[in-house]
C-alpha atoms as a PDB file:
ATOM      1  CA  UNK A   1     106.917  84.594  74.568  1.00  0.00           C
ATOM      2  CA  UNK A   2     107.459  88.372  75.525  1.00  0.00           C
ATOM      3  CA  UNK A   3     109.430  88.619  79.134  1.00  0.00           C
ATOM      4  CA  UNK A   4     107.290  90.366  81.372  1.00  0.00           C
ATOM      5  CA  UNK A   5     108.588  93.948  82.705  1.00  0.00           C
ATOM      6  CA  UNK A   6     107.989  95.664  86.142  1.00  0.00           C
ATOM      7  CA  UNK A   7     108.173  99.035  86.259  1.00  0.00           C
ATOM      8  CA  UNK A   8     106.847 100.144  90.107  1.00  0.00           C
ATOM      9  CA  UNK A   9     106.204 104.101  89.936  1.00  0.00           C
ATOM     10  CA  UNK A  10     105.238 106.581  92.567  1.00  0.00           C
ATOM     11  CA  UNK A  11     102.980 109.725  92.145  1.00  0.00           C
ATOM     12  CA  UNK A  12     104.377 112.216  94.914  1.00  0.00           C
ATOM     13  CA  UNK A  13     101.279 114.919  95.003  1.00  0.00           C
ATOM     14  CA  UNK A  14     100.347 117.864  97.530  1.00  0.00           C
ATOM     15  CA  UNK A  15      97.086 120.278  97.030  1.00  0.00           C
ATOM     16  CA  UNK A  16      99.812 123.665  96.986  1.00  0.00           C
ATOM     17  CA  UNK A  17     102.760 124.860  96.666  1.00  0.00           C
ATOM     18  CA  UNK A  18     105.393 124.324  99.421  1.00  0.00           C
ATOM     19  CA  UNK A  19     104.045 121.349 100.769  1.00  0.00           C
ATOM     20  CA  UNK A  20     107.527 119.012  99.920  1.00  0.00           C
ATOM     21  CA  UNK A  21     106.642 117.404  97.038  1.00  0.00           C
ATOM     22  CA  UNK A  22     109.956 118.129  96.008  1.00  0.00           C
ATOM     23  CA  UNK A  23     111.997 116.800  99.049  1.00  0.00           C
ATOM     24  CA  UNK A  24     110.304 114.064  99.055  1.00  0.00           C
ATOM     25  CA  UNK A  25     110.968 112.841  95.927  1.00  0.00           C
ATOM     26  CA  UNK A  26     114.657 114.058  95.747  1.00  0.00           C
ATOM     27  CA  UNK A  27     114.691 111.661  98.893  1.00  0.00           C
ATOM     28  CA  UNK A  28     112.921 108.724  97.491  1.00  0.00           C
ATOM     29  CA  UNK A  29     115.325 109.178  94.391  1.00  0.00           C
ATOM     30  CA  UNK A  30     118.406 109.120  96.376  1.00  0.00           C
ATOM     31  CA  UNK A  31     117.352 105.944  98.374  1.00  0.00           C
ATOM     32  CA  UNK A  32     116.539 104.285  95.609  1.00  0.00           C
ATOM     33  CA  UNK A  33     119.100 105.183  93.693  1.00  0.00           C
ATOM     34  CA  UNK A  34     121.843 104.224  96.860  1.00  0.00           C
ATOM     35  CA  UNK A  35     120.006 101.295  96.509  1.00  0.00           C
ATOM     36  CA  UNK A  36     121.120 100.419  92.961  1.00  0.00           C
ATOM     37  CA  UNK A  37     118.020 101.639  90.939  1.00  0.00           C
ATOM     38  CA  UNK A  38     117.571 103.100  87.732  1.00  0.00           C
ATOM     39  CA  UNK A  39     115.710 106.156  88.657  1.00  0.00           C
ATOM     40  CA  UNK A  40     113.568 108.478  86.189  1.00  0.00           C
ATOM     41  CA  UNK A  41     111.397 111.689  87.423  1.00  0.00           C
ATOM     42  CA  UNK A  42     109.097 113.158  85.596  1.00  0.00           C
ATOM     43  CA  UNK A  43     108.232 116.806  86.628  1.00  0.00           C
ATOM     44  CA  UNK A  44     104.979 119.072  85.914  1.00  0.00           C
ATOM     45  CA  UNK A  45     105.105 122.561  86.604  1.00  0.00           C
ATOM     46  CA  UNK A  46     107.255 125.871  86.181  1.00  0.00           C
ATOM     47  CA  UNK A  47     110.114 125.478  88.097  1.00  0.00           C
ATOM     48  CA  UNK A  48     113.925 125.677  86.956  1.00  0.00           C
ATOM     49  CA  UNK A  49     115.178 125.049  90.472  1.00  0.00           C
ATOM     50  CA  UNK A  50     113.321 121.749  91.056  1.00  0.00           C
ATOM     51  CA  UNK A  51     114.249 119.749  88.076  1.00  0.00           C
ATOM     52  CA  UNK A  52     118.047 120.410  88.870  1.00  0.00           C
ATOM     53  CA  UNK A  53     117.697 119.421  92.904  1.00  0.00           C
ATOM     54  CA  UNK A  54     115.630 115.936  91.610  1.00  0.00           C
ATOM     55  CA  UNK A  55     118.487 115.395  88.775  1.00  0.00           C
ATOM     56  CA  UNK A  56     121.237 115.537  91.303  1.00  0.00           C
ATOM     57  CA  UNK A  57     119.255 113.399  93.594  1.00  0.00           C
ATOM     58  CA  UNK A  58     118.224 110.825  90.456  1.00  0.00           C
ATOM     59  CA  UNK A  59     121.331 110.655  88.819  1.00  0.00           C
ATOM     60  CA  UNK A  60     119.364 110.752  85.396  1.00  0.00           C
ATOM     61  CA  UNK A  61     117.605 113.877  83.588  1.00  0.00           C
ATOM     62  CA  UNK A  62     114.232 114.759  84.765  1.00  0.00           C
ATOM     63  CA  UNK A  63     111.449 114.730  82.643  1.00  0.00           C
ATOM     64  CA  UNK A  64     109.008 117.542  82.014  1.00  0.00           C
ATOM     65  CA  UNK A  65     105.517 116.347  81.257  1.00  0.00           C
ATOM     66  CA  UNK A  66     103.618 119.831  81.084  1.00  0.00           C
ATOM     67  CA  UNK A  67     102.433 120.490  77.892  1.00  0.00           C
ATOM     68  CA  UNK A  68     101.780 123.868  78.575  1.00  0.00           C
ATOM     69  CA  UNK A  69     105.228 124.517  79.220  1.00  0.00           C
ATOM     70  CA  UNK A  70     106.960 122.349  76.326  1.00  0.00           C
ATOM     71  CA  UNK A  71     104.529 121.842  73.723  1.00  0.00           C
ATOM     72  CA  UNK A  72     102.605 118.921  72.412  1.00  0.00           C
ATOM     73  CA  UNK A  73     105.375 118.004  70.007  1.00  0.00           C
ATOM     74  CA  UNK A  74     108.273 117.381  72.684  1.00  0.00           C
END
């Protein structure tokens, strides 16, 4: 019999730019992660600067999921 897995996940969204989409997930990694998590984010859009605040905060690579940016093959 296959274990069964839980994976909870949280979609942080904001209709523009500068809203805190990004501070609040850098702050909902680092409780989590305090907390003894295994965190993961996974990060659409084209910003450099974000993707290094959230890893800090994580504790684990972030994840780009815009295909524009990295190609279909990645």
């Amino acid at each position: 019999m296959r274990e069964s897995r839980h994976c909870p996940a949280v979609l942080i969204a904001a209709p523009a730019s500068g809203q805190g989409k990004t501070t609040v997930t850098a702050a909902l990694a680092r409780l989590h992660r305090n907390q003894g998590r295994k965190v993961r984010v996974f990060k659409c859009g084209p910003d450099f600067l974000d993707p290094m605040i959230l890893e800090r905060a994580s504790g684990a690579p972030v994840y780009q999921v815009d295909l524009w940016m990295v190609g279909a093959d990645e």
